[in-house]
Protein backbone atom coordinates (compact mmCIF):
# COMPACT_ATOMS: atom_id res chain seq x y z
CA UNK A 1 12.20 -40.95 -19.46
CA UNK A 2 8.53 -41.52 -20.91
CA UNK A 3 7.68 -40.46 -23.85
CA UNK A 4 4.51 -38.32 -22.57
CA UNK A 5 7.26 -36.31 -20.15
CA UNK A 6 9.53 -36.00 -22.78
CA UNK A 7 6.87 -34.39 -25.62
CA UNK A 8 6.04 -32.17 -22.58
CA UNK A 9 8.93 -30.80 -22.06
CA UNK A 10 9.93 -30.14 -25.45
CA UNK A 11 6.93 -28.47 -26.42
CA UNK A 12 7.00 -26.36 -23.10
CA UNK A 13 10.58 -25.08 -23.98
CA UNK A 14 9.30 -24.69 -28.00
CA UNK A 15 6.44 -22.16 -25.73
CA UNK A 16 8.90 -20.42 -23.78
CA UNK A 17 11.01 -20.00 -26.93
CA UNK A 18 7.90 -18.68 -28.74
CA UNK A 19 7.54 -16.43 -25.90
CA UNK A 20 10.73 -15.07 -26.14
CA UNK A 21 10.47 -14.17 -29.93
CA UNK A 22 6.89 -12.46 -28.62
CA UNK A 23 7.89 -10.45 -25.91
CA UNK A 24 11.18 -9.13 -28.41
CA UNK A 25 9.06 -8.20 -31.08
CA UNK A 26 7.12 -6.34 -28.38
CA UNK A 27 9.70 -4.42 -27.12
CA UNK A 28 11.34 -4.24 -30.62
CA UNK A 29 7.95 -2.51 -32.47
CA UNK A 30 7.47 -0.62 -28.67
CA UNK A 31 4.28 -1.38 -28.75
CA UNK A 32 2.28 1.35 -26.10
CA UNK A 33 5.40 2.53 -25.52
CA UNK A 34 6.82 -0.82 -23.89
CA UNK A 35 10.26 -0.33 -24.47
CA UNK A 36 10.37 3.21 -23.01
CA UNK A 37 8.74 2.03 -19.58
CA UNK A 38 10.89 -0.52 -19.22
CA UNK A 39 14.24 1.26 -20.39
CA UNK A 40 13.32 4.18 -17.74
CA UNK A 41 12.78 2.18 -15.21
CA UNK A 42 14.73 0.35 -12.20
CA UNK A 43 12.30 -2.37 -11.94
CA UNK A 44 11.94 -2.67 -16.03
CA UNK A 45 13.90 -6.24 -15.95
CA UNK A 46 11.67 -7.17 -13.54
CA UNK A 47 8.64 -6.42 -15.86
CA UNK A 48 10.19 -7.95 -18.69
CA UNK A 49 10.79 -10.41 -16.77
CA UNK A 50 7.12 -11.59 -15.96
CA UNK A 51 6.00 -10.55 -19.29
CA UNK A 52 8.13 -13.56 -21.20
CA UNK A 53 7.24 -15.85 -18.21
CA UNK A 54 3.34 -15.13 -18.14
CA UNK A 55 3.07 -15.70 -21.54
CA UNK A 56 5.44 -18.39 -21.72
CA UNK A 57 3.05 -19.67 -19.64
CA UNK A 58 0.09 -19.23 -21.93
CA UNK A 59 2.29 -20.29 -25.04
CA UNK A 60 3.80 -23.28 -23.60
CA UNK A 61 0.15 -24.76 -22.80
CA UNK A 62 -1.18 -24.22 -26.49
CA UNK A 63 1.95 -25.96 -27.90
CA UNK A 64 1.54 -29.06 -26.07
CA UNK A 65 -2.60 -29.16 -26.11
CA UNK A 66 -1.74 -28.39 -30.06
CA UNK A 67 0.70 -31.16 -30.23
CA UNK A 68 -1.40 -33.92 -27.86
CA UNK A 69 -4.34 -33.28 -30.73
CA UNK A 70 -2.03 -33.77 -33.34
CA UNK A 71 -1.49 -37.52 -32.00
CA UNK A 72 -5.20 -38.00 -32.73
CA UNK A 73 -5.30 -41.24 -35.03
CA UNK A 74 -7.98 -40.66 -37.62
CA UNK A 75 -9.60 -44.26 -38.33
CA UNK A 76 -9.03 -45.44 -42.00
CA UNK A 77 -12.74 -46.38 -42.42
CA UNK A 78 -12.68 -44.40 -45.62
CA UNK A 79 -14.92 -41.23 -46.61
CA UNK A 80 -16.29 -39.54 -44.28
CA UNK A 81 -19.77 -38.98 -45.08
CA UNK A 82 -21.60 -36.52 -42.47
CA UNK A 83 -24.44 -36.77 -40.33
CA UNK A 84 -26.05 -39.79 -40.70
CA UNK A 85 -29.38 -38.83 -42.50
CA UNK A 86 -32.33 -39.38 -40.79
CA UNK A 87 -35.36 -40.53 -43.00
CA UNK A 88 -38.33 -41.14 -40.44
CA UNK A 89 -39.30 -37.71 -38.92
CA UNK A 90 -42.72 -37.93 -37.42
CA UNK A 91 -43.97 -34.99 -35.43
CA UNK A 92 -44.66 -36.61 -31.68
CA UNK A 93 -47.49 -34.68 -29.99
CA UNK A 94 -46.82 -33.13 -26.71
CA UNK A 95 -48.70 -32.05 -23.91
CA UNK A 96 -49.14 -28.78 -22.28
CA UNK A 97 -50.79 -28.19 -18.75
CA UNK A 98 -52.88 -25.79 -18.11
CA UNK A 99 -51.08 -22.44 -17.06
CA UNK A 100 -51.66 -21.41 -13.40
CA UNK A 101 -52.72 -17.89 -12.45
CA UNK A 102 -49.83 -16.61 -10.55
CA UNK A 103 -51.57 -13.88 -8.75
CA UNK A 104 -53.51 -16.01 -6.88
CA UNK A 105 -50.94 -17.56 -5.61
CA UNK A 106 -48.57 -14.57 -4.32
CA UNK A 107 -49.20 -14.29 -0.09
CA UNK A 108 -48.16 -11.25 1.29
């Protein structure tokens, strides 16, 4: 298996997992009264349900942009100074044209 499709899918389960852990501490802290909708109703696995997989969704996506930067190789050119500095500002003169009435130019 590549490597690429193998990070993937690692970091998508570490998402899902993350998810998991979210969506309990949800239900756990019954935050706006999550845990009572669901317990009270038929369709409450359901819900729960979609909850972990939406953001399982959302979590599994930042873990794997997250890890993808973290590849980034940072060049070993030494210090990293800044902008370059830039010593020869002239003002440049511009030209304007000369502004138009626009009520003269308004047909009916």
């Amino acid at each position: 298996m590549p490597r690429l499709i193998r990070l993937y899918i690692l970091n998508v389960l570490i998402g899902f997992g993350l998810a998991a852990v979210f969506v309990a501490l949800l239900l756990w802290f019954d935050v706006a009264g999550l845990w009572g909708l669901t317990a009270r109703s038929s369709d409450g696995p359901l819900a729960i349900f979609l909850l972990w997989f939406m953001h399982g969704i959302v979590f599994a996506g930042v873990q794997f942009a997250w890890a993808i930067m973290a590849l980034a190789r940072k060049p070993d050119s030494g210090p990293r100074r800044g902008l370059p500095v830039l010593r020869d500002l002239r003002p440049v003169p511009v030209g304007q044209e000369k502004r138009r009435d626009r009520r003269a130019t308004v047909r009916f």
